[in-house]
Protein backbone atom coordinates (compact mmCIF):
# COMPACT_ATOMS: atom_id res chain seq x y z
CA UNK A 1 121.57 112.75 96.48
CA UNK A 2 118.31 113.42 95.53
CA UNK A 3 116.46 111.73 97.28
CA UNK A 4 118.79 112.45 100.24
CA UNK A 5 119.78 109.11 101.40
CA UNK A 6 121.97 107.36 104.02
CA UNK A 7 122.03 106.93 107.82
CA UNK A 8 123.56 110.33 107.88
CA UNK A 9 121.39 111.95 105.06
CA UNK A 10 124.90 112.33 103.12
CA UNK A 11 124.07 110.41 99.91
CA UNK A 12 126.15 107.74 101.01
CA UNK A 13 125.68 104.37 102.44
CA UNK A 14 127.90 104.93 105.50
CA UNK A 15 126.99 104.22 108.86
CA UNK A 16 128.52 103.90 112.34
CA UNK A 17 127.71 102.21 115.53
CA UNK A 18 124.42 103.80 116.22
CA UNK A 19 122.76 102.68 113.12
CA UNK A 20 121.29 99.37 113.90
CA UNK A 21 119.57 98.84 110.95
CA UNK A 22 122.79 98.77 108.58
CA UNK A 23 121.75 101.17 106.17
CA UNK A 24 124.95 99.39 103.41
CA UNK A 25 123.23 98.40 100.69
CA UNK A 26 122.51 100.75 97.65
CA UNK A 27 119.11 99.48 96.07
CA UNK A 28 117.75 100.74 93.26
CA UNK A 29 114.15 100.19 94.44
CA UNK A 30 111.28 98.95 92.24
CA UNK A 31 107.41 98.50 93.03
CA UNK A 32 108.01 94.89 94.20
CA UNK A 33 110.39 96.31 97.19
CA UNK A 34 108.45 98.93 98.17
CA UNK A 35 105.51 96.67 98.66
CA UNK A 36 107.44 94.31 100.68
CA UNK A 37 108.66 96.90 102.76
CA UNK A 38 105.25 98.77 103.42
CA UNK A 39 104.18 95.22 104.08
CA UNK A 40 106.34 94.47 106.89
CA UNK A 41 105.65 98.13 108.00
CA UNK A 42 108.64 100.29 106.69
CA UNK A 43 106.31 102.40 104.12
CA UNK A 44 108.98 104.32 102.10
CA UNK A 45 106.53 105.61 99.98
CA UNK A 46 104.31 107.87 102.02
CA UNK A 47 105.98 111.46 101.83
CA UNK A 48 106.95 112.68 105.20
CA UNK A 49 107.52 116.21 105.17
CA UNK A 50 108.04 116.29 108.85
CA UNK A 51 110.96 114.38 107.98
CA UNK A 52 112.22 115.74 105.18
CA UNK A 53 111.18 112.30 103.52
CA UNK A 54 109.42 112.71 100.14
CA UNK A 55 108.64 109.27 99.67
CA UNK A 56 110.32 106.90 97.47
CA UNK A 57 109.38 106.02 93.82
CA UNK A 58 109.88 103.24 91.08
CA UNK A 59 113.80 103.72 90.44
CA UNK A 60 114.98 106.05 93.20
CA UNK A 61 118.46 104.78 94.81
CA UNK A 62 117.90 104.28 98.78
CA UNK A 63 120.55 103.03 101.26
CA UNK A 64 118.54 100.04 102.44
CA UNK A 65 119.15 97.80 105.55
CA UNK A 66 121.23 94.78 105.20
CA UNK A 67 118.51 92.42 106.67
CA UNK A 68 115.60 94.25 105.28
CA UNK A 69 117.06 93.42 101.66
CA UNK A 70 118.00 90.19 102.81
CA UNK A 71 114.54 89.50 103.74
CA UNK A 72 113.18 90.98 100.62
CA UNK A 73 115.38 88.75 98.76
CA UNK A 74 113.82 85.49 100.61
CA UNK A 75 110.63 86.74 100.04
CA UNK A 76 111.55 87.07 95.68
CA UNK A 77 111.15 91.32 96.12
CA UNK A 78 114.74 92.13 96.49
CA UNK A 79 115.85 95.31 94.42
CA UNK A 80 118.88 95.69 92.49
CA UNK A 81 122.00 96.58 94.04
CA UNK A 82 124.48 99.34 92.80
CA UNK A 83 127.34 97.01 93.66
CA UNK A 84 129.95 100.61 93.38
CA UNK A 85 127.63 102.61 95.79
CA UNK A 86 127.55 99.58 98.45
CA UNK A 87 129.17 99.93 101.81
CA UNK A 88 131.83 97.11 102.03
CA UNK A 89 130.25 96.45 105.47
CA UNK A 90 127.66 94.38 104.06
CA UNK A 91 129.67 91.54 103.18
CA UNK A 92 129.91 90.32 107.44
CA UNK A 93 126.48 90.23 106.46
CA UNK A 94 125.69 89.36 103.02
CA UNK A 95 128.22 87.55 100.52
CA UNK A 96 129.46 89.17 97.53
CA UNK A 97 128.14 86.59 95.15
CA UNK A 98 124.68 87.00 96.25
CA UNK A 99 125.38 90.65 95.63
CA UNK A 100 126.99 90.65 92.17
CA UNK A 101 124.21 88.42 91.31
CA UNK A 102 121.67 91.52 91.82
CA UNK A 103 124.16 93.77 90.50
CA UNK A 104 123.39 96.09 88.07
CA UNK A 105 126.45 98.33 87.59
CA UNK A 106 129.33 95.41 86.78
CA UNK A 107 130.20 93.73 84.32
């Protein structure tokens, strides 16, 4: 909730038809991913008030898109994933072992 994340600004990873960038995967986002992302020209760490975006930092929790993490992952920057807070959506797009394996809330 704070920040305010999700397709629908609800806290929640859920998302409908109109989000085409699969916002199902709840990251817990380090330096390495926000690099990456500002890299490949998502900068999630630039406050945009305009928005209501205050810019992310080291440890926030951020619905992030399936095939942005994926690519983050390819690239060695993905950030862990609250497995609990995930949409189950993700797994027509990622598999769950590749998930649990950058879990950090199981067991």
């Amino acid at each position: 909730m704070d920040p305010l994340t999700g397709f629908f600004r609800t806290g929640c990873c859920d998302a409908d038809s109109e989000d085409i960038g699969k916002h199902f995967v709840c990251a817990r986002v380090d330096n390495a991913f926000l690099q990456y992302s500002l890299s490949q020209g998502n900068d999630l760490i630039t406050p945009r008030p305009e928005f209501g975006f205050a810019g992310l930092k080291v440890g926030d929790q951020w619905c992030v898109c399936a095939n942005r993490w994926l690519e983050a992952l390819n690239a060695g920057s993905a950030p862990a994933v609250l497995l609990t807070s995930t949409n189950a959506k993700v797994l027509q797009l990622i598999d769950l072992a590749t998930l649990k394996a950058h879990a950090v809330d199981i067991n």
